[in-house]
C-alpha atoms as a PDB file:
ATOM      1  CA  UNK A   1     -17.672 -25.754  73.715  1.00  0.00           C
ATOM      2  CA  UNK A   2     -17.357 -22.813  71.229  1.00  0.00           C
ATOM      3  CA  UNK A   3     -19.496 -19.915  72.596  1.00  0.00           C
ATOM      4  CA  UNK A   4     -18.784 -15.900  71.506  1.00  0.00           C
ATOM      5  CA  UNK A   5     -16.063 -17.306  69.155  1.00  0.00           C
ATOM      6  CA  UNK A   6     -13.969 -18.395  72.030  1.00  0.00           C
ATOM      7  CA  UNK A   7     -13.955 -21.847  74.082  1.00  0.00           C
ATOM      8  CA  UNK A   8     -15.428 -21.720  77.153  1.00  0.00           C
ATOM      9  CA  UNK A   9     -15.343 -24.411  79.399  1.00  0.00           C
ATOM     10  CA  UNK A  10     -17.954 -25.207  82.496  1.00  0.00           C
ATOM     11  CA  UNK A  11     -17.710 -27.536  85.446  1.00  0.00           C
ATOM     12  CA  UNK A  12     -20.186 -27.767  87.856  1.00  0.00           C
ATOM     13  CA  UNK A  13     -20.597 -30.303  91.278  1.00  0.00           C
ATOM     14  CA  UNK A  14     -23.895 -31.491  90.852  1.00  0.00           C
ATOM     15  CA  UNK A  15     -25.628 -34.466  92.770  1.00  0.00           C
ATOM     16  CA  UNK A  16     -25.582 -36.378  89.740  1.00  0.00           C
ATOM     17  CA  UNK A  17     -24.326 -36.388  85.681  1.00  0.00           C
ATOM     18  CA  UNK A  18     -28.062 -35.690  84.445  1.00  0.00           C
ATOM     19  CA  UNK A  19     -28.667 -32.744  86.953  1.00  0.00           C
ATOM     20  CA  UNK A  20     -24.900 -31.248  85.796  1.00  0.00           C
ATOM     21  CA  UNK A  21     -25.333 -31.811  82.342  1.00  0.00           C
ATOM     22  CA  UNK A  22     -28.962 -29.784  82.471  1.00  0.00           C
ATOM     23  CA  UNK A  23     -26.817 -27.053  84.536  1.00  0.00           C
ATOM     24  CA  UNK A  24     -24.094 -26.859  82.023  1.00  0.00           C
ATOM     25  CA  UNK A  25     -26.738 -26.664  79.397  1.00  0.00           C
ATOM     26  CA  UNK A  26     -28.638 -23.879  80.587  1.00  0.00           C
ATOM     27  CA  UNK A  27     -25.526 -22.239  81.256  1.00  0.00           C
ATOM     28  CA  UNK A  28     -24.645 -22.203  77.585  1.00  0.00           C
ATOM     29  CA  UNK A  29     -27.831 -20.794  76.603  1.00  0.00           C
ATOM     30  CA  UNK A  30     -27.594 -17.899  79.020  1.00  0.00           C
ATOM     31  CA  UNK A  31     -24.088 -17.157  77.451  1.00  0.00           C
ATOM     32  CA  UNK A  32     -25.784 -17.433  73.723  1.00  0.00           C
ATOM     33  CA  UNK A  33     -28.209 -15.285  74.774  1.00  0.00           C
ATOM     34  CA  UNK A  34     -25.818 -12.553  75.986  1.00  0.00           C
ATOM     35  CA  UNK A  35     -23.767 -12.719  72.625  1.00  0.00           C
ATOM     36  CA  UNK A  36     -26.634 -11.904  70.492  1.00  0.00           C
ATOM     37  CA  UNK A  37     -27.170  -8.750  72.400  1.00  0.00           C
ATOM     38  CA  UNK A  38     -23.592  -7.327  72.336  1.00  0.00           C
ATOM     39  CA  UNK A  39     -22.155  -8.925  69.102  1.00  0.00           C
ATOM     40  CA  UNK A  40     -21.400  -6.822  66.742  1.00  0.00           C
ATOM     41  CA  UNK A  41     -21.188  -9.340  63.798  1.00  0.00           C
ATOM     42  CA  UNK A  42     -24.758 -10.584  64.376  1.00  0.00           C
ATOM     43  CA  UNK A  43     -26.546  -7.698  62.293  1.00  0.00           C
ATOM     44  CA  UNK A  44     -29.727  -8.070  64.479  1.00  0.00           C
ATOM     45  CA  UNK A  45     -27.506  -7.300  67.671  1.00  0.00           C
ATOM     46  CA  UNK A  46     -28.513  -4.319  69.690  1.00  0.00           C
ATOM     47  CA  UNK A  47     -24.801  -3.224  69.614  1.00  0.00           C
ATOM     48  CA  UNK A  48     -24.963  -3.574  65.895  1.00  0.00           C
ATOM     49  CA  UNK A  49     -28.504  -1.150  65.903  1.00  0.00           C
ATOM     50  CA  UNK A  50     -26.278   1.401  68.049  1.00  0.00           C
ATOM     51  CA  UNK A  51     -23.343   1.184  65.387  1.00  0.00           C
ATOM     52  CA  UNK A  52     -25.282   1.402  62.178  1.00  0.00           C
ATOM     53  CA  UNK A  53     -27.208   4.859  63.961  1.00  0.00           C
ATOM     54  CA  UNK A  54     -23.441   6.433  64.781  1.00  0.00           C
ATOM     55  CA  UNK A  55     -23.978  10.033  63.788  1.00  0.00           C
ATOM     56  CA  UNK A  56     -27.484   9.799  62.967  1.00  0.00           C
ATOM     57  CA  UNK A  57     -29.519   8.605  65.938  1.00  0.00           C
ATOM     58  CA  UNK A  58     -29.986   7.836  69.366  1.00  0.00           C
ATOM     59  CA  UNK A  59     -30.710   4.374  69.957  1.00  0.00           C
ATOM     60  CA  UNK A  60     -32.834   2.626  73.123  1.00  0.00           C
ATOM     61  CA  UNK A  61     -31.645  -0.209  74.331  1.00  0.00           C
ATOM     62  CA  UNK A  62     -32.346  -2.840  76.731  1.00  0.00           C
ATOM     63  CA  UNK A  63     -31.375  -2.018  80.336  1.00  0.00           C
ATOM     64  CA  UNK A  64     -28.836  -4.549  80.387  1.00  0.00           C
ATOM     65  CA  UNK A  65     -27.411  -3.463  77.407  1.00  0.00           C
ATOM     66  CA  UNK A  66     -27.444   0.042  79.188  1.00  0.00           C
ATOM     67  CA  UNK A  67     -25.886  -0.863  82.439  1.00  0.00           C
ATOM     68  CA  UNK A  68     -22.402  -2.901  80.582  1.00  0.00           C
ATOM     69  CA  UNK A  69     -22.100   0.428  78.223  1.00  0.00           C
ATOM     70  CA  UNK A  70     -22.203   2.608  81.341  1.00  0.00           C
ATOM     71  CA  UNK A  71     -20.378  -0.078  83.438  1.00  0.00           C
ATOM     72  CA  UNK A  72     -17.527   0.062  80.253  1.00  0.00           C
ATOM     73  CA  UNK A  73     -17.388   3.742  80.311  1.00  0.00           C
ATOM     74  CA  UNK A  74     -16.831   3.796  84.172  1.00  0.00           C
ATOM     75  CA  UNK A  75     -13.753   1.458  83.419  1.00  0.00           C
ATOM     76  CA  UNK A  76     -12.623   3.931  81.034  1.00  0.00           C
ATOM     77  CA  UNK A  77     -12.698   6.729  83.166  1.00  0.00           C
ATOM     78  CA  UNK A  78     -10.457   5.096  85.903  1.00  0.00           C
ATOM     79  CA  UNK A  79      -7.895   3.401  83.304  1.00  0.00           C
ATOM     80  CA  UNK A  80      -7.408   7.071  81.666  1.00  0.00           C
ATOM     81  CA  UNK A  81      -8.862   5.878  78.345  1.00  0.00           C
ATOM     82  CA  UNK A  82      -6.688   2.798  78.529  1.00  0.00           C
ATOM     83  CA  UNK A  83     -10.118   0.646  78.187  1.00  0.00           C
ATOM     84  CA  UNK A  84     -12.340   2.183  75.466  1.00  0.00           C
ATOM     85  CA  UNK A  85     -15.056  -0.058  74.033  1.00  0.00           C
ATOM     86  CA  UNK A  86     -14.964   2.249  71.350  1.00  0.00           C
ATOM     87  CA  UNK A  87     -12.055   0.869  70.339  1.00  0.00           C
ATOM     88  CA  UNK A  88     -14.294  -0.802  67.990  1.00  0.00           C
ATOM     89  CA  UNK A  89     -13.583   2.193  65.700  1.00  0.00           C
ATOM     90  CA  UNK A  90      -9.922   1.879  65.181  1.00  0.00           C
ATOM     91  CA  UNK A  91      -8.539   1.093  61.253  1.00  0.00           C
ATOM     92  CA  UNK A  92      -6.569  -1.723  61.519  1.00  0.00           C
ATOM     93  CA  UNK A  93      -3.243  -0.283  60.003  1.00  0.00           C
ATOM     94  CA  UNK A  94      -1.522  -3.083  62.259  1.00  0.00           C
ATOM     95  CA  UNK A  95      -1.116  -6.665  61.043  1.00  0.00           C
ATOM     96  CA  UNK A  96       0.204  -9.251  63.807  1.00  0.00           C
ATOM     97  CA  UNK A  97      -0.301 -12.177  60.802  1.00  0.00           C
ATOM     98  CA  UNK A  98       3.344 -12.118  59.483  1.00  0.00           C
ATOM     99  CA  UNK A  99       1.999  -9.452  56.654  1.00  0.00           C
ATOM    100  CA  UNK A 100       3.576  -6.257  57.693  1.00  0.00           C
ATOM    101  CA  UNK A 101       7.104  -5.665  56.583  1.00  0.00           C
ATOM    102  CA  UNK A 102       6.948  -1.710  58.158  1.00  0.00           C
ATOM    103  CA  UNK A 103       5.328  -0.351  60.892  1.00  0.00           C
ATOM    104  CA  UNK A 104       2.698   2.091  59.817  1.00  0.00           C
ATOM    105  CA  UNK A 105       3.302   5.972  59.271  1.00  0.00           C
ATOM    106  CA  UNK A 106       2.647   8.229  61.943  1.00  0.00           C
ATOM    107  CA  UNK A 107      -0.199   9.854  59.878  1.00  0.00           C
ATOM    108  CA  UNK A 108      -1.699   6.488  59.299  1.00  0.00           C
ATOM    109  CA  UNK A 109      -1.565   6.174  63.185  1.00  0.00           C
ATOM    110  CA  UNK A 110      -2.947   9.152  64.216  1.00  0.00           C
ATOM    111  CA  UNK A 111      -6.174   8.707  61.565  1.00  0.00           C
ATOM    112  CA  UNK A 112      -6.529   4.971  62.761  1.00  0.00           C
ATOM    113  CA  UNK A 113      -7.807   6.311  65.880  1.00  0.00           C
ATOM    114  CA  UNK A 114      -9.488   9.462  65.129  1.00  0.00           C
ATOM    115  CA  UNK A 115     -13.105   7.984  66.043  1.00  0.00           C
ATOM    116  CA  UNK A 116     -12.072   6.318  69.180  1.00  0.00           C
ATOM    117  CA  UNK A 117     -13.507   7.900  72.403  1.00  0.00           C
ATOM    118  CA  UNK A 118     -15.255   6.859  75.463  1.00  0.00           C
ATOM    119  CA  UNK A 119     -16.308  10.268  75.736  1.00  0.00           C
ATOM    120  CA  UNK A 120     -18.191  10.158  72.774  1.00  0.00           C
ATOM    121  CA  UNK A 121     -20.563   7.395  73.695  1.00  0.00           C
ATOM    122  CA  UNK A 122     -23.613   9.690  74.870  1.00  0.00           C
ATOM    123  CA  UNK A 123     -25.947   7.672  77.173  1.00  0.00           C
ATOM    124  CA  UNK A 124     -29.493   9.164  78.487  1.00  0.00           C
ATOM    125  CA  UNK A 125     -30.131   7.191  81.656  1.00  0.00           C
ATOM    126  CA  UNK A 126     -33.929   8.767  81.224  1.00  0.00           C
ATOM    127  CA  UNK A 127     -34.438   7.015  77.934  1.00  0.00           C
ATOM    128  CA  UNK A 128     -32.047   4.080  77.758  1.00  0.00           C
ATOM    129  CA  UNK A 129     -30.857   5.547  74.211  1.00  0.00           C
ATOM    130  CA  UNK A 130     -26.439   4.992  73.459  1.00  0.00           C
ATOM    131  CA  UNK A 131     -25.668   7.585  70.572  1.00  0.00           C
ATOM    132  CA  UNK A 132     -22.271   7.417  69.277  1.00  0.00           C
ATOM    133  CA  UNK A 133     -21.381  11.086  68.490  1.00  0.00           C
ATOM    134  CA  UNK A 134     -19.361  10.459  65.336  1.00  0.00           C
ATOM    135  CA  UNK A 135     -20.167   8.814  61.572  1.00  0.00           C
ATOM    136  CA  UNK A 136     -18.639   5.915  61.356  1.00  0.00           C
ATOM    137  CA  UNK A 137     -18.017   4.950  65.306  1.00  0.00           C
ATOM    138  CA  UNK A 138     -18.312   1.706  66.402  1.00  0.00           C
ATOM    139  CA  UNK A 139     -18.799   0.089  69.651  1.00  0.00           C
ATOM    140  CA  UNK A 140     -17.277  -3.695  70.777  1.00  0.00           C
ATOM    141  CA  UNK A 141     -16.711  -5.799  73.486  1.00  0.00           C
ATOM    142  CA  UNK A 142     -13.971  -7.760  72.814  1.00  0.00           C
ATOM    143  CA  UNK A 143     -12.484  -6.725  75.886  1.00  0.00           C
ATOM    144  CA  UNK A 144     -14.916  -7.161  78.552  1.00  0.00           C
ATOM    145  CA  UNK A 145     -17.795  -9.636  76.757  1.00  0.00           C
ATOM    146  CA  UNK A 146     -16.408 -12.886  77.898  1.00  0.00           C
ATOM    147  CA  UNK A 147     -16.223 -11.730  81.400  1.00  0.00           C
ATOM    148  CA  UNK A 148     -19.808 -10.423  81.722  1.00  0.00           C
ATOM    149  CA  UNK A 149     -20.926 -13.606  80.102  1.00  0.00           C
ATOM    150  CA  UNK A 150     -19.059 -15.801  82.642  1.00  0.00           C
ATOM    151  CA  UNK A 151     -20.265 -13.971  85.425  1.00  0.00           C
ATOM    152  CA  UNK A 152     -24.179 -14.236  83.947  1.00  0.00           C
ATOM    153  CA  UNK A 153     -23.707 -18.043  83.689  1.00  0.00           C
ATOM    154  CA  UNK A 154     -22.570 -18.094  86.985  1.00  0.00           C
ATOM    155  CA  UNK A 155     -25.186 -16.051  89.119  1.00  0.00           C
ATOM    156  CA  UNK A 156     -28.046 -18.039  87.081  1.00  0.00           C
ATOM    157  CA  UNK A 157     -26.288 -21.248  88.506  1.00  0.00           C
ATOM    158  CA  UNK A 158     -25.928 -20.063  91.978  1.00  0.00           C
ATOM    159  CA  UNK A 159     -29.758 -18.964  91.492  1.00  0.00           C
ATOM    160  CA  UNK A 160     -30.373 -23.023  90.491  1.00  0.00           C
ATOM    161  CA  UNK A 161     -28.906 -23.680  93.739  1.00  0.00           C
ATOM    162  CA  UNK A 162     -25.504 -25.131  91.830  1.00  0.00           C
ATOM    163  CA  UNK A 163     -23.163 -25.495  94.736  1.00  0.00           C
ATOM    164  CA  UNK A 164     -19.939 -25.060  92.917  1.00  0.00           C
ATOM    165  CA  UNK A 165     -18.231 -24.672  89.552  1.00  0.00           C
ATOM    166  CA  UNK A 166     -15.959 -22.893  87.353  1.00  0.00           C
ATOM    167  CA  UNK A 167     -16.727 -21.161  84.064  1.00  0.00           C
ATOM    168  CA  UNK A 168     -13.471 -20.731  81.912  1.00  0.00           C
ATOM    169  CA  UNK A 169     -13.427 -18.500  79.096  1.00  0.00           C
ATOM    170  CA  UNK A 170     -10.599 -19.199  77.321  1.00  0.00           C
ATOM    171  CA  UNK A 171      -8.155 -18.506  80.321  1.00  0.00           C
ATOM    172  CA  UNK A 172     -10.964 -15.622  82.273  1.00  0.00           C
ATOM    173  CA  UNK A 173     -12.151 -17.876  84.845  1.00  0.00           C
ATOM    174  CA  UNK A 174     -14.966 -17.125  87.337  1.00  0.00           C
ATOM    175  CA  UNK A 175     -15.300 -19.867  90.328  1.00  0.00           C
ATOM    176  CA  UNK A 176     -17.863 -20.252  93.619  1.00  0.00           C
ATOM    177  CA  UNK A 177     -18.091 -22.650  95.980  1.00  0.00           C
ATOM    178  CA  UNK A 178     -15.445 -25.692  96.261  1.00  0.00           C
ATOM    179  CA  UNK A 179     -14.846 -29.035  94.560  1.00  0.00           C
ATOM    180  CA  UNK A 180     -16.540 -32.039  95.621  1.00  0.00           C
ATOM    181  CA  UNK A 181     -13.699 -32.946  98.132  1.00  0.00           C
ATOM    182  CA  UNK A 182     -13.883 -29.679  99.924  1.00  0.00           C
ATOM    183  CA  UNK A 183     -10.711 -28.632  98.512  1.00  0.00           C
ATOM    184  CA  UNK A 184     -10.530 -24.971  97.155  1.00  0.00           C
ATOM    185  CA  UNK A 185     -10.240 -24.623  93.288  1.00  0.00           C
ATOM    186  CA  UNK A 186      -6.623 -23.843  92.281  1.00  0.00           C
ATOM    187  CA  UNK A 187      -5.708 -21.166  89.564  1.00  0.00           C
ATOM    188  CA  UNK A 188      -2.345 -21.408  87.800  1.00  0.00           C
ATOM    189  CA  UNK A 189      -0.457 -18.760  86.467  1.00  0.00           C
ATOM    190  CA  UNK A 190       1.246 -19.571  83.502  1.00  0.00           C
ATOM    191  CA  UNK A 191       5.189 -18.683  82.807  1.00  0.00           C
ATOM    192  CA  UNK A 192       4.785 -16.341  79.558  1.00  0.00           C
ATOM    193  CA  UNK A 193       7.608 -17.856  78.166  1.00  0.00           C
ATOM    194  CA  UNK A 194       6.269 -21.106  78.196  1.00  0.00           C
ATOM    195  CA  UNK A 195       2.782 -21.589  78.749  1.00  0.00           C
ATOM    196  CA  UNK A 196       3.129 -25.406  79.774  1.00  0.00           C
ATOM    197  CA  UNK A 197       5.635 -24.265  82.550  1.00  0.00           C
ATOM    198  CA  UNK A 198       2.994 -23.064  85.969  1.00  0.00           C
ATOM    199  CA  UNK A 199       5.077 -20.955  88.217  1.00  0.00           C
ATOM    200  CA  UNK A 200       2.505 -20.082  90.664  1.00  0.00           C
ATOM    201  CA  UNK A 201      -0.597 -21.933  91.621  1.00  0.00           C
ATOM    202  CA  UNK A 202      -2.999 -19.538  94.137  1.00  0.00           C
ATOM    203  CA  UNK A 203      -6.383 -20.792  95.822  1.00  0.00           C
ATOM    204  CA  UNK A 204      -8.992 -18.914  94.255  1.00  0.00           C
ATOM    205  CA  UNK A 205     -12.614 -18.531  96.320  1.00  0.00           C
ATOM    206  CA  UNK A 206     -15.582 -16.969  95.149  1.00  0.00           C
ATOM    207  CA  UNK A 207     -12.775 -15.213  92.640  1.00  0.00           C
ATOM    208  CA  UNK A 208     -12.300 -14.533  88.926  1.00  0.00           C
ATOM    209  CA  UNK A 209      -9.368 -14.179  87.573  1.00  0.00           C
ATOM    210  CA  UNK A 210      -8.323 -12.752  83.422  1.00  0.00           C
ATOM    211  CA  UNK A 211      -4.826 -12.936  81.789  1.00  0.00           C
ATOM    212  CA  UNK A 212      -3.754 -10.631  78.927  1.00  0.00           C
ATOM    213  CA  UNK A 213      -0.550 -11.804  77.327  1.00  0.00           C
ATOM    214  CA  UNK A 214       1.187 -11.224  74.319  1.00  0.00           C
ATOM    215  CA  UNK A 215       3.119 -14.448  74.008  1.00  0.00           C
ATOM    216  CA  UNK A 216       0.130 -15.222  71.124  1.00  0.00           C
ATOM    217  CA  UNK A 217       0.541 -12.192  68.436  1.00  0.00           C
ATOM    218  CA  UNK A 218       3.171  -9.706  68.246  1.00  0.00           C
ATOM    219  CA  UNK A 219       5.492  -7.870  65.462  1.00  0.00           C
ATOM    220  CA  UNK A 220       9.134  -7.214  65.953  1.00  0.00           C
ATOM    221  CA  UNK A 221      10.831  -4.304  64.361  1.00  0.00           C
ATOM    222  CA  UNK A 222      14.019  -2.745  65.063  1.00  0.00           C
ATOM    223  CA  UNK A 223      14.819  -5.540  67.750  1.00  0.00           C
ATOM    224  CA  UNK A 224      11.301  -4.149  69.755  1.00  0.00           C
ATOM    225  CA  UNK A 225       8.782  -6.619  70.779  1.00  0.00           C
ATOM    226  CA  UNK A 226       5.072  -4.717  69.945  1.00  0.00           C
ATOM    227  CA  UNK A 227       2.366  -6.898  70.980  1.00  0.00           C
ATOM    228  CA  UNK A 228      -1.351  -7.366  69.185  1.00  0.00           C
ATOM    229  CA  UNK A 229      -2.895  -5.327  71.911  1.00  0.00           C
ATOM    230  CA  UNK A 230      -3.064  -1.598  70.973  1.00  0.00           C
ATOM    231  CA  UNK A 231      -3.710   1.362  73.231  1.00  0.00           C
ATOM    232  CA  UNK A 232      -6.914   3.065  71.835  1.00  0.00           C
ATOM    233  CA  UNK A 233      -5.242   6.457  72.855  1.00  0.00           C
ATOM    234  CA  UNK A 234      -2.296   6.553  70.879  1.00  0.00           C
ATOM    235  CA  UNK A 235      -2.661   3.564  68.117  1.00  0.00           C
ATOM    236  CA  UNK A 236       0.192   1.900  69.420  1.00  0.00           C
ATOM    237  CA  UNK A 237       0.931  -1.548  70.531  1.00  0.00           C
ATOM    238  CA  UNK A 238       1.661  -1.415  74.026  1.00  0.00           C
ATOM    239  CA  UNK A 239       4.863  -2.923  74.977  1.00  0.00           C
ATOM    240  CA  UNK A 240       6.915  -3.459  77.974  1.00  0.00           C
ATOM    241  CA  UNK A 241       4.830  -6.187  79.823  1.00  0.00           C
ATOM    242  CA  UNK A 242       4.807  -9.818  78.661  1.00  0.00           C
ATOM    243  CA  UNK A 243       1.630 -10.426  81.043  1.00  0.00           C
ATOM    244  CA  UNK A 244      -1.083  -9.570  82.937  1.00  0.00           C
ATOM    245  CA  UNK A 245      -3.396 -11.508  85.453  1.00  0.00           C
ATOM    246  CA  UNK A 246      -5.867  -9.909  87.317  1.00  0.00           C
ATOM    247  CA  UNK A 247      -7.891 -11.060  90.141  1.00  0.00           C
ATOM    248  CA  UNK A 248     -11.141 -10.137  91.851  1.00  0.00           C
ATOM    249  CA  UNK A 249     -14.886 -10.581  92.362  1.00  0.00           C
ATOM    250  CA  UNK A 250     -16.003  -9.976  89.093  1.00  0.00           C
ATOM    251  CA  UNK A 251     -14.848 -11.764  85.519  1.00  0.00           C
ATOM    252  CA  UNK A 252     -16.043  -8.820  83.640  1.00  0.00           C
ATOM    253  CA  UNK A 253     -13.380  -6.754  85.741  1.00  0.00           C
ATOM    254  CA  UNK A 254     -10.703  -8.653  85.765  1.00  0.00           C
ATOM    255  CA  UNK A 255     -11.182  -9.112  81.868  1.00  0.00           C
ATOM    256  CA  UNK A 256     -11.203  -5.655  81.216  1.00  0.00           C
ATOM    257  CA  UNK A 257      -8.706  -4.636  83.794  1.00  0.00           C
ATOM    258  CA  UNK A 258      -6.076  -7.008  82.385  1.00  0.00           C
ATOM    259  CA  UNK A 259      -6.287  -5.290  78.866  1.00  0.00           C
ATOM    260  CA  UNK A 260      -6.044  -1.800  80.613  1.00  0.00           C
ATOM    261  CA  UNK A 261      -3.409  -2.675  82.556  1.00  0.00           C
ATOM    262  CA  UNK A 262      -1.091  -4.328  79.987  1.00  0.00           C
ATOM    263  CA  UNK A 263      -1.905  -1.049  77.475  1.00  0.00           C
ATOM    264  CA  UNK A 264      -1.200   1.799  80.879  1.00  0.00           C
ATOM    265  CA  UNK A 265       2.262  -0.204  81.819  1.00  0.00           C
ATOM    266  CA  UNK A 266       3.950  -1.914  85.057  1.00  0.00           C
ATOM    267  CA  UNK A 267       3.680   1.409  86.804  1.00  0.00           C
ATOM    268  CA  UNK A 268       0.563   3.105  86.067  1.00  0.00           C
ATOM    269  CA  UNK A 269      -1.013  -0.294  86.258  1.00  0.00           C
ATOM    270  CA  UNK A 270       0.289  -1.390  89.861  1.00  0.00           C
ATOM    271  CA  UNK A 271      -1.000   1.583  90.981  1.00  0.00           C
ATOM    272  CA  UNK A 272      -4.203   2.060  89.985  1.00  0.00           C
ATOM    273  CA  UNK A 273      -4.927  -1.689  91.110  1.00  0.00           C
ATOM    274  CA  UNK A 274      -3.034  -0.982  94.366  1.00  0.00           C
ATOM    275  CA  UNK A 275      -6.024   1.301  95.111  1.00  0.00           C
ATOM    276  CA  UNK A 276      -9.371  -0.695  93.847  1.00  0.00           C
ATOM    277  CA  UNK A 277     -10.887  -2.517  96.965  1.00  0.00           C
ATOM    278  CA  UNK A 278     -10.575  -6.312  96.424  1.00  0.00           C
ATOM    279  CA  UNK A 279      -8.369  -6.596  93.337  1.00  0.00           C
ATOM    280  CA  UNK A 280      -5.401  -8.062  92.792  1.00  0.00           C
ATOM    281  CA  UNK A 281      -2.346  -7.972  89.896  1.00  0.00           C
ATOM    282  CA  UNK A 282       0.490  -9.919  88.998  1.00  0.00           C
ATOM    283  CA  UNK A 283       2.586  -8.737  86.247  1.00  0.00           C
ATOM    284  CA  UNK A 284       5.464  -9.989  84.457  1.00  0.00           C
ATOM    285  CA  UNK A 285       7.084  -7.946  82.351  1.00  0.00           C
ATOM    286  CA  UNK A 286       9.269  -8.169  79.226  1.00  0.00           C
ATOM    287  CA  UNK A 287      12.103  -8.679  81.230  1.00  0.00           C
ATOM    288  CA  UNK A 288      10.205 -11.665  82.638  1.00  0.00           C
ATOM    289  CA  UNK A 289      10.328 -10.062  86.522  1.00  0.00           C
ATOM    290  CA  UNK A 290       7.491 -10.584  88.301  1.00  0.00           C
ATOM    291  CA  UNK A 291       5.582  -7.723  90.314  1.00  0.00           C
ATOM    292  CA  UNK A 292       2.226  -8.271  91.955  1.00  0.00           C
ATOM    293  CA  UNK A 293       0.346  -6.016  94.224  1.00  0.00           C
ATOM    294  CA  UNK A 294       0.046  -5.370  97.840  1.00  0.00           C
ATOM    295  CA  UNK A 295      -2.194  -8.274  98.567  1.00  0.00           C
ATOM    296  CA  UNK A 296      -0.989 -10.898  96.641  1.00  0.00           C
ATOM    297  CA  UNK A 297       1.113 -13.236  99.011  1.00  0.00           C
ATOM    298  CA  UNK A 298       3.411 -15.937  97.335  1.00  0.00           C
ATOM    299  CA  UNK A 299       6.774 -16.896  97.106  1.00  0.00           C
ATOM    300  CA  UNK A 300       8.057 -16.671  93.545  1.00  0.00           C
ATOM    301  CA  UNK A 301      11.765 -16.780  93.782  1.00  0.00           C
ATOM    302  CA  UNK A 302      11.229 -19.176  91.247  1.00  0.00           C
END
């Protein structure tokens, strides 16, 4: 089903089709219900009340709102600024739909980015107000939306007493319990130069797992691969890693964890995953070598 402009798929084990189909129904509306609040193309949003008052006002939210913008702004701090839902803000002077015959000036660069900052997102914990410092700042959660909303559809389900299920937003999947048979649910992680090929499947338990890739939209110039996602700090397409899959707890983690690491690099990215409790990485980069962290145990000689 379409939900948040993305497909999003649900399975549940239920003791019957009625009882799963109610489950998968109720699951929708809980993700509907979070995309009004945080989209910023429904005008009535409460993210779209805190963009229109960038500049001008303080604006009070609801707490949940409240507790994702400080939640995003936490994520920002440990990724550097790699993760900025203030990204929002950024011109786009890059065009990944076969438009763009030059790469954009450096000028054009440096202004495209000249409202992004997490720092700049002023929350008062007292009042539940978000004030965006600057005119013309935006806020979006493109990075870190679908996540939250799988992991909302899947505590109300565990709070129906669902046994089991997976909630896949196209390719961030959240999972509890096991399938029918007892088996655990298998995850596969795609070869970025062919998405058909799998060349690792991993058991995934009360786990969530994102991909960022940028096998979908990319420019080339000069023989250099740039790919369509952009680091909010400098304005330029990351490059240098052809994918990212991250794995813990949370789906809103691993969703906005994958984008961080793919824009801070093989490096920086191994290591600041090599030191958060209970998540996991696997990178491939653009020389198709895989590199996964300290506690991811497979083979992949392949």
């Amino acid at each position: 089903m379409k939900l948040m402009g993305s497909r999003f798929e649900i399975t549940v084990v239920a003791p019957n089709e009625e009882i799963g189909y109610i489950n998968i129904e109720e699951a929708a509306a809980e993700i509907t219900r979070i995309e009004k609040m945080i989209s910023s193309w429904d005008a009535e949003s409460e993210t779209s009340a805190i963009n229109k008052n960038a500049g001008i006002k303080p604006v009070k939210v609801s707490m949940e709102l409240f507790k994702l913008i400080e939640r995003s702004k936490q994520i920002s701090e440990i990724t550097d600024g790699a993760f900025d839902i203030s990204y929002a803000s950024m011109d786009n002077v890059w065009k990944f739909d076969g438009t763009m015959k030059y790469p954009p000036t450096e000028t054009e660069i440096k202004r495209s980015i000249a409202k992004i900052g997490h720092k700049k997102i002023i929350l008062d914990a007292d009042e539940h107000t978000v004030f965006l410092r600057q005119k013309g700042m935006k806020i979006g959660f493109g990075a870190i939306g679908k996540g939250y909303a799988a992991d909302r559809a899947k505590q109300l389900l565990v709070s129906k007493k669902v046994r089991a299920g997976i909630i896949n937003a196209s390719g961030d999947l959240t999972t509890w319990g096991t399938k029918a048979s007892g088996e655990k649910w298998l995850i596969g992680i795609a070869n970025p130069l062919s998405k058909d090929k799998i060349f690792s499947w991993l058991p995934v338990v009360e786990s969530s797992v994102a991909t960022s890739g940028n096998y979908e939209k990319y420019v080339t110039f000069r023989g250099q691969k740039y790919s369509h996602i952009i680091d909010p700090r400098t304005g330029y397409p990351s490059k240098g890693i052809n994918s990212v899959s991250i794995f813990s707890k949370s789906a809103e983690l691993c969703d906005a964890l994958a984008t961080s690491v793919f824009i801070m690099g093989r490096d920086a990215g191994m290591a600041l995953i090599n030191q958060l409790r209970g998540t996991e990485v696997i990178i491939v980069d653009s020389a198709n070598k895989i590199h996964k962290s300290n506690g991811i145990l497979f083979d992949n000689n392949q």
